[in-house]
N, C-alpha and C. Protein backbone atom coordinates (compact mmCIF):
# COMPACT_ATOMS: atom_id res chain seq x y z
N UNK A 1 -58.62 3.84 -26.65
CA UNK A 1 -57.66 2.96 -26.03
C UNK A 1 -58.42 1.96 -25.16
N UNK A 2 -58.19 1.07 -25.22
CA UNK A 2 -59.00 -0.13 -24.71
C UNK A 2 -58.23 -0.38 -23.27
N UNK A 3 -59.23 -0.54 -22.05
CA UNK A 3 -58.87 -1.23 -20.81
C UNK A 3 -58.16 -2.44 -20.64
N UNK A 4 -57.02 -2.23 -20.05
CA UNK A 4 -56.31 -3.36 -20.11
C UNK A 4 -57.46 -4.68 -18.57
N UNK A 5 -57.01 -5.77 -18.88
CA UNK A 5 -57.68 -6.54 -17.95
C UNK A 5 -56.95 -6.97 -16.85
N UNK A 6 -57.71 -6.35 -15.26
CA UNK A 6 -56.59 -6.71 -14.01
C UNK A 6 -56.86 -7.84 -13.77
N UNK A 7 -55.63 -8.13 -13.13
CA UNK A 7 -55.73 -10.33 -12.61
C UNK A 7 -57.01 -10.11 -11.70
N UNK A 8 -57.62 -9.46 -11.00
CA UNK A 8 -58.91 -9.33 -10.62
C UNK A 8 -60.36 -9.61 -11.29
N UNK A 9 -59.57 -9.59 -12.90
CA UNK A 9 -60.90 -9.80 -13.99
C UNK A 9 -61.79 -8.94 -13.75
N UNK A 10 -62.20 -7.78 -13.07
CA UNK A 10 -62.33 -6.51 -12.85
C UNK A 10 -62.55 -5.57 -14.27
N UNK A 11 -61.65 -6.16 -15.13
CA UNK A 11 -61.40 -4.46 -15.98
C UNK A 11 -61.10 -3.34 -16.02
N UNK A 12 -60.38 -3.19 -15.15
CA UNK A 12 -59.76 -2.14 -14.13
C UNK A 12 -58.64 -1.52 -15.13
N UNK A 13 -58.49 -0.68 -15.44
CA UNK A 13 -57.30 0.19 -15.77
C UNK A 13 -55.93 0.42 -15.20
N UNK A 14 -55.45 0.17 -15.80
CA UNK A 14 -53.67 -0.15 -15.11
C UNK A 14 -52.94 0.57 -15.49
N UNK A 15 -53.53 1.33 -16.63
CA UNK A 15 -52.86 2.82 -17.23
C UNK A 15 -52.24 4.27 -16.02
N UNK A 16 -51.81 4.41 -16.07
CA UNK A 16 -51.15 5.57 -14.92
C UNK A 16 -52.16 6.85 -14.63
N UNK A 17 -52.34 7.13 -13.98
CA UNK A 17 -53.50 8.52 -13.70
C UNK A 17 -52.91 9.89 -14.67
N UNK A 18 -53.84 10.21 -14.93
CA UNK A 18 -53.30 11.47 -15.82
C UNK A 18 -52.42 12.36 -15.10
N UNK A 19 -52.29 12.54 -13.79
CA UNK A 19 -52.04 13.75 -13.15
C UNK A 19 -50.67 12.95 -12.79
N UNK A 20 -50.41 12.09 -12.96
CA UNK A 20 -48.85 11.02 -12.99
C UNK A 20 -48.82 10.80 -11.18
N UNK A 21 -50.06 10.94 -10.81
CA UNK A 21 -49.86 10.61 -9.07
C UNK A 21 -51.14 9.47 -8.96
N UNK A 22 -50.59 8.29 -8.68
CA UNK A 22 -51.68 7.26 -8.50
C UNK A 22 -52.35 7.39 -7.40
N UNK A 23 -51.75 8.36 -6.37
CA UNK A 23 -53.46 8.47 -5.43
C UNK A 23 -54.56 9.15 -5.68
N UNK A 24 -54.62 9.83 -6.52
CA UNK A 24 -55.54 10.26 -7.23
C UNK A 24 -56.54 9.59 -7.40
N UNK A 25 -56.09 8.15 -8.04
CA UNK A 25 -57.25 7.19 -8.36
C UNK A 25 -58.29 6.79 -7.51
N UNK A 26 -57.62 7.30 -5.91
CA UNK A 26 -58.63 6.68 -4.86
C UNK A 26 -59.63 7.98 -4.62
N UNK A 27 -59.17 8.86 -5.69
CA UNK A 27 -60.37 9.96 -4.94
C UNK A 27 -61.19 9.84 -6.72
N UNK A 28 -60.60 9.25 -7.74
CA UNK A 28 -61.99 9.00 -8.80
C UNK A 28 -62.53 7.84 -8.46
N UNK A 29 -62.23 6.73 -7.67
CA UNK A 29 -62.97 5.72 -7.31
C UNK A 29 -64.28 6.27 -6.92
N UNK A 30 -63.80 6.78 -5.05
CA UNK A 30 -64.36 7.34 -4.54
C UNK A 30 -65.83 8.25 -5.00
N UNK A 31 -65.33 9.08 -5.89
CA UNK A 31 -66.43 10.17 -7.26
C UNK A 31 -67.00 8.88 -8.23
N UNK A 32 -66.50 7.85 -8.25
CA UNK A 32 -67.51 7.03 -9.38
C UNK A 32 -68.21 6.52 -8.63
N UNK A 33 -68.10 5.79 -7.47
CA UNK A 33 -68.73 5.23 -6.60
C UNK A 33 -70.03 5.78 -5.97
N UNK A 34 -69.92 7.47 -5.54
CA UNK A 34 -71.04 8.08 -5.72
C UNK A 34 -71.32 8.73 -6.95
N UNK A 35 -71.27 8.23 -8.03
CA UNK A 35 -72.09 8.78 -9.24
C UNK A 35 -71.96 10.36 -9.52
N UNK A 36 -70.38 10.96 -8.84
CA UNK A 36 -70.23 12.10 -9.19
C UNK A 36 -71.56 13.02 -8.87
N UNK A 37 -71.76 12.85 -7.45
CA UNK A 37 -73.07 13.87 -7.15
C UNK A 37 -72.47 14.38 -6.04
N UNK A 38 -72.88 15.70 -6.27
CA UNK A 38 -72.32 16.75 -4.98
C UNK A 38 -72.61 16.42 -3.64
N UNK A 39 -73.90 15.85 -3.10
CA UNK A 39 -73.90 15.62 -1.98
C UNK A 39 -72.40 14.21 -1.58
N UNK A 40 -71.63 14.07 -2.31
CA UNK A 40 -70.66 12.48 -2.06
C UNK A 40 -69.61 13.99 -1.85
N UNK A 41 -69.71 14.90 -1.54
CA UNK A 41 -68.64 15.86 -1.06
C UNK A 41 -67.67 15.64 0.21
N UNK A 42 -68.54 15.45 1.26
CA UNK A 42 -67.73 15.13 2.53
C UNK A 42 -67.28 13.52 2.12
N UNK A 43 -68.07 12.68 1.70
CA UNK A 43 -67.04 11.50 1.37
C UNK A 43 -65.68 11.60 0.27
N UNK A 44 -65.40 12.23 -0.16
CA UNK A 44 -64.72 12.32 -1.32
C UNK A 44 -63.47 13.04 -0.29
N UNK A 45 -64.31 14.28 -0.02
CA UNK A 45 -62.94 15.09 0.86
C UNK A 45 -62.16 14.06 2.19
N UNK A 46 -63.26 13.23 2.41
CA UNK A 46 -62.44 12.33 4.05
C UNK A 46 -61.77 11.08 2.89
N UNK A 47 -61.62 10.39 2.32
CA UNK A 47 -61.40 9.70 1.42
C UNK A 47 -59.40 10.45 0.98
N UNK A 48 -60.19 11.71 -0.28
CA UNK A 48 -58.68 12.62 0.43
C UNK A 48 -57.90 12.73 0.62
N UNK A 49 -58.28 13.21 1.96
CA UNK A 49 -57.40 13.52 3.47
C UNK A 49 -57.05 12.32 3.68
N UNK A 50 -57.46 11.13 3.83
CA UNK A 50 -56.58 9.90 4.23
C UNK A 50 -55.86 9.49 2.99
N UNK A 51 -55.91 9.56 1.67
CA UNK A 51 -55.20 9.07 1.14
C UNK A 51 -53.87 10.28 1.14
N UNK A 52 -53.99 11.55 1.20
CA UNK A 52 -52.86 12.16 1.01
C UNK A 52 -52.35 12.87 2.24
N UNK A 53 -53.08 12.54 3.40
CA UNK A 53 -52.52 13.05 4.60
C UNK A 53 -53.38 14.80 4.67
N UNK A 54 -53.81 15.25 4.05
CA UNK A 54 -54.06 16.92 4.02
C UNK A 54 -54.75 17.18 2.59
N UNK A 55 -55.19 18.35 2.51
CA UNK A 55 -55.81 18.95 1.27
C UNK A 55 -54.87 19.96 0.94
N UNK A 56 -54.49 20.23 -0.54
CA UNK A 56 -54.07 21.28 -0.60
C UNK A 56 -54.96 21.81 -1.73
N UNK A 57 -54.58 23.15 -2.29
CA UNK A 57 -55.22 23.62 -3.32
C UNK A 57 -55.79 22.98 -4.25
N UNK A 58 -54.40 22.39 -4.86
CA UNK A 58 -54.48 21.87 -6.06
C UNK A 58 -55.71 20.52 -5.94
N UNK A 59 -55.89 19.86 -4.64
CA UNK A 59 -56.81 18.66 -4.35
C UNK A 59 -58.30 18.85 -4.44
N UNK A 60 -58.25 20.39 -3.88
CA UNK A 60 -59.69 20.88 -3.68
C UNK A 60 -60.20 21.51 -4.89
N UNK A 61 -59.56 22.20 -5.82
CA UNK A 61 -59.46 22.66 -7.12
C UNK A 61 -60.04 21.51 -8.08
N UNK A 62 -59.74 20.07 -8.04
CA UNK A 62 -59.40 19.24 -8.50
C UNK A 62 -61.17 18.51 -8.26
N UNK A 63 -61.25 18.31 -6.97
CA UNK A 63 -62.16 17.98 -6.49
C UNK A 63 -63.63 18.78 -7.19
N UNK A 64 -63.53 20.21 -6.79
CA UNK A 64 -64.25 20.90 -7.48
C UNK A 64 -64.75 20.45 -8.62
N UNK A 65 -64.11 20.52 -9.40
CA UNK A 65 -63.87 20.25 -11.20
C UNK A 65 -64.93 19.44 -11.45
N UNK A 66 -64.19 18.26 -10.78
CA UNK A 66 -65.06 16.73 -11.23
C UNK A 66 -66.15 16.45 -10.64
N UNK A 67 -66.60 17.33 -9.19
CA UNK A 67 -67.81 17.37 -8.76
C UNK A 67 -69.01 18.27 -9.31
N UNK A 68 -67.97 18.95 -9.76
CA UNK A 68 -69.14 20.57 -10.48
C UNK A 68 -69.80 20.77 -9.14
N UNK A 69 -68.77 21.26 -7.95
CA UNK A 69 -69.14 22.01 -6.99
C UNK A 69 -68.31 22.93 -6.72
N UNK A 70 -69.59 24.50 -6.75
CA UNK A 70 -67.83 25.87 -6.78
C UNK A 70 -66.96 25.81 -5.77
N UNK A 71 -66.02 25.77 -6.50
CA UNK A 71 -64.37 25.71 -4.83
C UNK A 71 -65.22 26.10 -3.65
N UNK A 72 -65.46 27.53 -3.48
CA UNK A 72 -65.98 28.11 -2.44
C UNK A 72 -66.72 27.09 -1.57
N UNK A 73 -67.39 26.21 -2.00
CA UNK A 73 -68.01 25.35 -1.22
C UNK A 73 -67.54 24.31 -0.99
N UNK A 74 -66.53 23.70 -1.55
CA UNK A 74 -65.45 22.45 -1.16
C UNK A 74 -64.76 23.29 -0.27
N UNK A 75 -63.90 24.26 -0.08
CA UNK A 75 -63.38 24.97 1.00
C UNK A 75 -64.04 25.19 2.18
N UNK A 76 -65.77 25.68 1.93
CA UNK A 76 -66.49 25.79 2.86
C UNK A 76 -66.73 24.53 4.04
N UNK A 77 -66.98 23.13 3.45
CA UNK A 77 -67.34 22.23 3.71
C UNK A 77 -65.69 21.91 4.19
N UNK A 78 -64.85 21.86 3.63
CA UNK A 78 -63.61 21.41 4.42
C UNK A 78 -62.51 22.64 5.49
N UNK A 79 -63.60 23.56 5.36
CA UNK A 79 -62.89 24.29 6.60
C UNK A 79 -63.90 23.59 7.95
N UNK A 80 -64.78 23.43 7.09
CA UNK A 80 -65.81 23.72 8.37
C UNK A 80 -65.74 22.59 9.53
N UNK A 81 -65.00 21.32 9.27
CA UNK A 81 -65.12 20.27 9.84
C UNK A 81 -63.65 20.05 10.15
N UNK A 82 -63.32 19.72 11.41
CA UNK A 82 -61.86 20.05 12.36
C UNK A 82 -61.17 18.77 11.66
N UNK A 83 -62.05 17.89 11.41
CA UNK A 83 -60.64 16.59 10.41
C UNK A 83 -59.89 16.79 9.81
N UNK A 84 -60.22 18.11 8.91
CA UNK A 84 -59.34 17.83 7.56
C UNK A 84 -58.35 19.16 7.95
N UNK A 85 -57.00 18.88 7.26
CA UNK A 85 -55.94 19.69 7.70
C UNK A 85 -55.65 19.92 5.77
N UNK A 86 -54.50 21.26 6.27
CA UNK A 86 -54.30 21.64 5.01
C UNK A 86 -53.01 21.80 4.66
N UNK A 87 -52.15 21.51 5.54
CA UNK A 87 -50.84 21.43 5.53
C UNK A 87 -50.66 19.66 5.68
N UNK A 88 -49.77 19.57 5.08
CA UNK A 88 -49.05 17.99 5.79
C UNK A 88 -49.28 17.42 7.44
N UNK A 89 -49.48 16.71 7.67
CA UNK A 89 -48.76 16.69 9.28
C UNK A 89 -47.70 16.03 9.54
N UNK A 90 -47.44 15.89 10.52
CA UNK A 90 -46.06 15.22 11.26
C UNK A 90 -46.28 13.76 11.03
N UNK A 91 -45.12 12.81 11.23
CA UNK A 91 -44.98 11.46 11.16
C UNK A 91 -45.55 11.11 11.96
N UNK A 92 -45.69 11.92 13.59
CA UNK A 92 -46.48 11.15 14.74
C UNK A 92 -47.66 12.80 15.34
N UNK A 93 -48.45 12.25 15.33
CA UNK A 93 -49.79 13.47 15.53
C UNK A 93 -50.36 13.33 16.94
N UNK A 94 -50.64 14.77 17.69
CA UNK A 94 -50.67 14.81 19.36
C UNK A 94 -51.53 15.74 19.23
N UNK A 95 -53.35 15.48 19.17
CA UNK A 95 -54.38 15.89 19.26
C UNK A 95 -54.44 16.36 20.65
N UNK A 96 -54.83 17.31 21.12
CA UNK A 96 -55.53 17.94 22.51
C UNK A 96 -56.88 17.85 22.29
N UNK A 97 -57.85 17.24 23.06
CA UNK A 97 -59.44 17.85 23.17
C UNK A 97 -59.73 19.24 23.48
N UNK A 98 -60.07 20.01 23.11
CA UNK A 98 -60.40 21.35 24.12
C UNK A 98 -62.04 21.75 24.25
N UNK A 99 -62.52 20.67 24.13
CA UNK A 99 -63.87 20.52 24.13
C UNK A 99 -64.30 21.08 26.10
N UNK A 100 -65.46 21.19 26.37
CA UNK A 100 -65.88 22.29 27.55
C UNK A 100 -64.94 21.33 28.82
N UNK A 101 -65.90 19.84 28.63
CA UNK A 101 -65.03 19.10 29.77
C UNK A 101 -63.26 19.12 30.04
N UNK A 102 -62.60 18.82 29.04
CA UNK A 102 -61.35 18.44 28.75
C UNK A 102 -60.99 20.48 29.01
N UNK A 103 -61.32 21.36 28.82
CA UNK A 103 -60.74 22.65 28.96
C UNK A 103 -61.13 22.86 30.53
N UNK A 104 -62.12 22.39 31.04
CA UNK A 104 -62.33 22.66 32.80
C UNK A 104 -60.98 21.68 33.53
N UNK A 105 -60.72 20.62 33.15
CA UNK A 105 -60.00 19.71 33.87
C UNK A 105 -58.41 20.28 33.35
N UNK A 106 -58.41 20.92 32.43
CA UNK A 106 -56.75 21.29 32.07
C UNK A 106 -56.32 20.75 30.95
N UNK A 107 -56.99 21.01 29.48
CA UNK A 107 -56.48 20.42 28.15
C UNK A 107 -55.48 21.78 27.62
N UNK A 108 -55.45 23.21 28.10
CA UNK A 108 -54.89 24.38 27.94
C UNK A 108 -53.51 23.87 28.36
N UNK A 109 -53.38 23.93 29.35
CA UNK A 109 -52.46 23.47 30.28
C UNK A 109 -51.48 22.46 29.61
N UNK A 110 -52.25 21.25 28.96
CA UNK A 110 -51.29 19.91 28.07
C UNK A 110 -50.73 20.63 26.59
N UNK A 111 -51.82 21.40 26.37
CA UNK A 111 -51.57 21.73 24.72
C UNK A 111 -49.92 22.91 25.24
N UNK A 112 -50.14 23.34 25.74
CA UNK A 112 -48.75 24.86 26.33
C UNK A 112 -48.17 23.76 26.93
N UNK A 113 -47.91 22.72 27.60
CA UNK A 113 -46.59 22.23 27.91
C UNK A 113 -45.66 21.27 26.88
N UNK A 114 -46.94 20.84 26.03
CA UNK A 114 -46.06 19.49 24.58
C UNK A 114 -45.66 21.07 23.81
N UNK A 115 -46.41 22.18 23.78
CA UNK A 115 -45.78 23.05 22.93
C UNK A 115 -44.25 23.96 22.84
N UNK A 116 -44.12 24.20 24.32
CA UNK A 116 -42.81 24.43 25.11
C UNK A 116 -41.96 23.52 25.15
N UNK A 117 -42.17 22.13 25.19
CA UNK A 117 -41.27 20.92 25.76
C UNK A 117 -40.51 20.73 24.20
N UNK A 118 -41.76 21.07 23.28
CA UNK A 118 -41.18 20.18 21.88
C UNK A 118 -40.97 21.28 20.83
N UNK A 119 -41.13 22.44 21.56
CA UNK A 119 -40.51 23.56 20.51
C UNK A 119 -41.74 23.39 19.17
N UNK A 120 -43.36 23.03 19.32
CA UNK A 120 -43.89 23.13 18.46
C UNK A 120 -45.33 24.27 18.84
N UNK A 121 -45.21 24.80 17.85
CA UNK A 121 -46.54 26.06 18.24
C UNK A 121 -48.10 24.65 17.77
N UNK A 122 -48.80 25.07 18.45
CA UNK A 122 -50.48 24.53 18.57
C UNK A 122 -50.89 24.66 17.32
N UNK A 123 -51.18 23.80 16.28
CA UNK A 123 -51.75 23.81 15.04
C UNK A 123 -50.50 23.77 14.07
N UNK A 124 -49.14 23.37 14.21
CA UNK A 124 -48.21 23.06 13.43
C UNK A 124 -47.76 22.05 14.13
N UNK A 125 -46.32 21.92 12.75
CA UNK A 125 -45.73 20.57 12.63
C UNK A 125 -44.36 21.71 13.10
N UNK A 126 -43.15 20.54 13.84
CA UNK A 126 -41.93 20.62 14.07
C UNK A 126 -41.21 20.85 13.06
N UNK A 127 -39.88 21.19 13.15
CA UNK A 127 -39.34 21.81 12.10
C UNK A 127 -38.92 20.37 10.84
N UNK A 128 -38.34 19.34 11.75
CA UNK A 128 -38.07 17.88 11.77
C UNK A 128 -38.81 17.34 11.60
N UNK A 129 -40.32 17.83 11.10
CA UNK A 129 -41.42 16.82 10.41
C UNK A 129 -41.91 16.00 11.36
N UNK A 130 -41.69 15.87 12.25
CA UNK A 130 -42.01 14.19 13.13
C UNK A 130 -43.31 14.17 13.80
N UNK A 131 -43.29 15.82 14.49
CA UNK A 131 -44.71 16.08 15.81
C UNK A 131 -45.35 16.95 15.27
N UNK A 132 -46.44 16.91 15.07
CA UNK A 132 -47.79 17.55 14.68
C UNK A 132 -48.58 18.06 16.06
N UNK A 133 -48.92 19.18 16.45
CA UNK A 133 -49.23 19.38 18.00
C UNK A 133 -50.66 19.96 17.40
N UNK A 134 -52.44 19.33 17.10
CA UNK A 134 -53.43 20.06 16.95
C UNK A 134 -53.91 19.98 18.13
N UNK A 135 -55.80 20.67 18.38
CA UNK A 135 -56.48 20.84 18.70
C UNK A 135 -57.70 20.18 18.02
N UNK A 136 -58.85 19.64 18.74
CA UNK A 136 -60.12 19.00 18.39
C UNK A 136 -61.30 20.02 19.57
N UNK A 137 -62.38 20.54 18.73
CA UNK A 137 -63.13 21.00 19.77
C UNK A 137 -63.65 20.11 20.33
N UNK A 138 -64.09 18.92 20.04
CA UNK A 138 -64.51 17.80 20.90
C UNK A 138 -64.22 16.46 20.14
N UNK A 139 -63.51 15.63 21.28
CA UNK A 139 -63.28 14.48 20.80
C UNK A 139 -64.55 12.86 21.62
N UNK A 140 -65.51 13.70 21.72
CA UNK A 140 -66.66 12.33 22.74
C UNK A 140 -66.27 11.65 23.41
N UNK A 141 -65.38 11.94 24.43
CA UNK A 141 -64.85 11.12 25.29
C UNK A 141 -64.77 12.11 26.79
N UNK A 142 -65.37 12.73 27.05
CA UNK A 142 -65.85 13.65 28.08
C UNK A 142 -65.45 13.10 29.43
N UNK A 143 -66.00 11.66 29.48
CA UNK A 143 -65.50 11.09 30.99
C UNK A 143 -64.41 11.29 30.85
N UNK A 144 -63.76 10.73 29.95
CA UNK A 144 -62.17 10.53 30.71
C UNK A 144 -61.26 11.84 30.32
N UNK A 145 -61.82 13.10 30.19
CA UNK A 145 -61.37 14.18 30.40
C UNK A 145 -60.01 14.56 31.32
N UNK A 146 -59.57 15.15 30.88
CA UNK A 146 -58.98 15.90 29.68
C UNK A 146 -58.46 15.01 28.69
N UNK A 147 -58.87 15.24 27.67
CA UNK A 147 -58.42 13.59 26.70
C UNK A 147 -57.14 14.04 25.73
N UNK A 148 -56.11 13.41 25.27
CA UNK A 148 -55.28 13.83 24.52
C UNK A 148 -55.59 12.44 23.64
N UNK A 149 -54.64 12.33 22.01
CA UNK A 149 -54.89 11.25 21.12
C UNK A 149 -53.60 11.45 20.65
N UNK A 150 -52.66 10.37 20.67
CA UNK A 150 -51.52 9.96 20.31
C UNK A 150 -51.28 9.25 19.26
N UNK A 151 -50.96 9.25 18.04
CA UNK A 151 -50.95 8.49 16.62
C UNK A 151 -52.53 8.06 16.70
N UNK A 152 -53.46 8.33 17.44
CA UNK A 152 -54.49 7.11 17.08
C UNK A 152 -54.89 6.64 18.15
N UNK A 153 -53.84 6.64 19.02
CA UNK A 153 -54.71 6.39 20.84
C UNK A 153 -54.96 6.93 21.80
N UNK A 154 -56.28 6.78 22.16
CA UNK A 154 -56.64 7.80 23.20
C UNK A 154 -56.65 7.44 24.35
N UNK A 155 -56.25 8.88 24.89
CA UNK A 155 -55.50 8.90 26.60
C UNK A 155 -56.43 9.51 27.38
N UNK A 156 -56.84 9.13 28.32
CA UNK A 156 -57.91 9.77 29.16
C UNK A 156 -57.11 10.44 30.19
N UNK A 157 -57.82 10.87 31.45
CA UNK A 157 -57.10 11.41 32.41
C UNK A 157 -55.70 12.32 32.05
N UNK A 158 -55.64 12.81 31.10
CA UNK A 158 -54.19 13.59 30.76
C UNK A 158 -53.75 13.90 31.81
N UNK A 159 -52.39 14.27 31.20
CA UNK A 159 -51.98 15.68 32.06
C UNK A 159 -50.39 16.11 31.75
N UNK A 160 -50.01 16.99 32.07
CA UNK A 160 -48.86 17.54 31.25
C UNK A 160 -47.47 16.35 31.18
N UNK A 161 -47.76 15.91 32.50
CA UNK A 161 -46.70 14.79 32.47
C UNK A 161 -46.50 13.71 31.55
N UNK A 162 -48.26 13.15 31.91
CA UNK A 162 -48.10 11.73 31.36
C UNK A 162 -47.85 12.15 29.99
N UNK A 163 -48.39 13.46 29.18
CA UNK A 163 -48.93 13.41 27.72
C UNK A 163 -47.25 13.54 27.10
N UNK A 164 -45.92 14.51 28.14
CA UNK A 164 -45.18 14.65 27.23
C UNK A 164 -44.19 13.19 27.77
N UNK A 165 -44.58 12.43 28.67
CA UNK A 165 -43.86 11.65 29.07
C UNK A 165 -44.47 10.59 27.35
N UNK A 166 -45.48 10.49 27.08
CA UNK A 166 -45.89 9.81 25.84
C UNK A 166 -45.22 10.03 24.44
N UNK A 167 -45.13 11.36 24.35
CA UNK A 167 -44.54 11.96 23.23
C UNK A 167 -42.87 11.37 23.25
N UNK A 168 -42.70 12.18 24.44
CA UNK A 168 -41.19 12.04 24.52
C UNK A 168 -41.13 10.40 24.35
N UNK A 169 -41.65 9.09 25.01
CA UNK A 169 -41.37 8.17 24.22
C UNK A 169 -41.56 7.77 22.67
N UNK A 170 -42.59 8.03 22.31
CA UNK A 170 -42.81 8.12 20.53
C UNK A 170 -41.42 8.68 19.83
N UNK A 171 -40.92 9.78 19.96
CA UNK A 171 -39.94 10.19 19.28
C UNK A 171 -38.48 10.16 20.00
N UNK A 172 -38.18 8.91 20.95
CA UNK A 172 -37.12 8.27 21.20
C UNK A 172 -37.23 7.31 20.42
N UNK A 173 -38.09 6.05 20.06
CA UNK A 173 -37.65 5.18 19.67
C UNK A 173 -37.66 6.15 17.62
N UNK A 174 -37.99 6.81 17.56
CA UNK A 174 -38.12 7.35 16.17
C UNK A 174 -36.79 7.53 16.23
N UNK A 175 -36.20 8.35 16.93
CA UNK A 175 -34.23 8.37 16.92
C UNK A 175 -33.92 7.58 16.64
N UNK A 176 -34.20 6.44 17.20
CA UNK A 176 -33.39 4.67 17.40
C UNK A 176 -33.47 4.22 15.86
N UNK A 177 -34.65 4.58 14.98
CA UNK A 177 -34.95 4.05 14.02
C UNK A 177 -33.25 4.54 13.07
């Protein structure tokens, strides 16, 4: 079957992914791009995780395959590194540092009050999909300890107030929506 030609003039394939899920394609890019060599492992897995939000079996299984690296060691390599999650997360994500600094100044303390306030246990998502409540053993931001990370922005100086006073705005205007 011959490559159809993208308006990019590329040569790019426009045919549908075998697995009938087109994000897929960003993780064979990804594997062609490094020449399908095992060390392109952690790129392939962060690649992924951003295109599908999480790893699940079937991704890492998958991954395996086309890397000709045994599961055991795609699992190994993606347990081992605090980025990658294996469940879905929430629409809006509320990282705690608990790295040495951020746990002396009171990151325990933020993670048990967004967990109480929002009815979400530490390392899950809400029942309502929306809040994702993790942990980071260190996020490099030590000065401004105790650090929390909100969709993407980081808050220095935490503290139980400001962090659920943050949240609690994020998922007011999410109501409004």
């Amino acid at each position: 079957m011959a490559k159809k030609q993208s308006s990019n003039g590329k040569g790019q394939s426009k045919a549908p992914h075998p697995s009938g899920d087109e994000r897929y394609k960003v993780i064979d890019r990804t594997m062609k791009r490094f020449k399908y060599e095992k060390d392109a492992l952690l790129e392939v897995l962060h690649a992924t995780q951003e295109t599908f939000g999480f790893l699940s079996d079937d991704l890492l299984i998958y991954i395996s395959n086309h890397l000709q690296v045994p599961l055991s060691q795609v699992y190994g390599v993606a347990t081992f590194y605090h980025l990658f999650t294996f469940e879905p997360l929430g629409k809006h994500n509320c990282i705690i540092c608990t790295g040495t600094a951020c746990h002396v100044k009171g990151s325990a303390s933020i993670a048990e009050a967004i967990s109480q306030k929002f009815n979400v246990p530490i390392g899950k998502t809400t029942e309502d999909g929306l809040l994702s409540l993790t942990t980071a053993r260190c996020l490099g931001s030590c000065g401004l300890a105790p650090v929390t990370v909100l969709d993407g922005e980081v808050h220095g100086k935490a503290t139980d107030e400001s962090t659920i006073e943050r949240v609690e705005r994020v998922l007011a205007n999410e109501v409004k929506v």
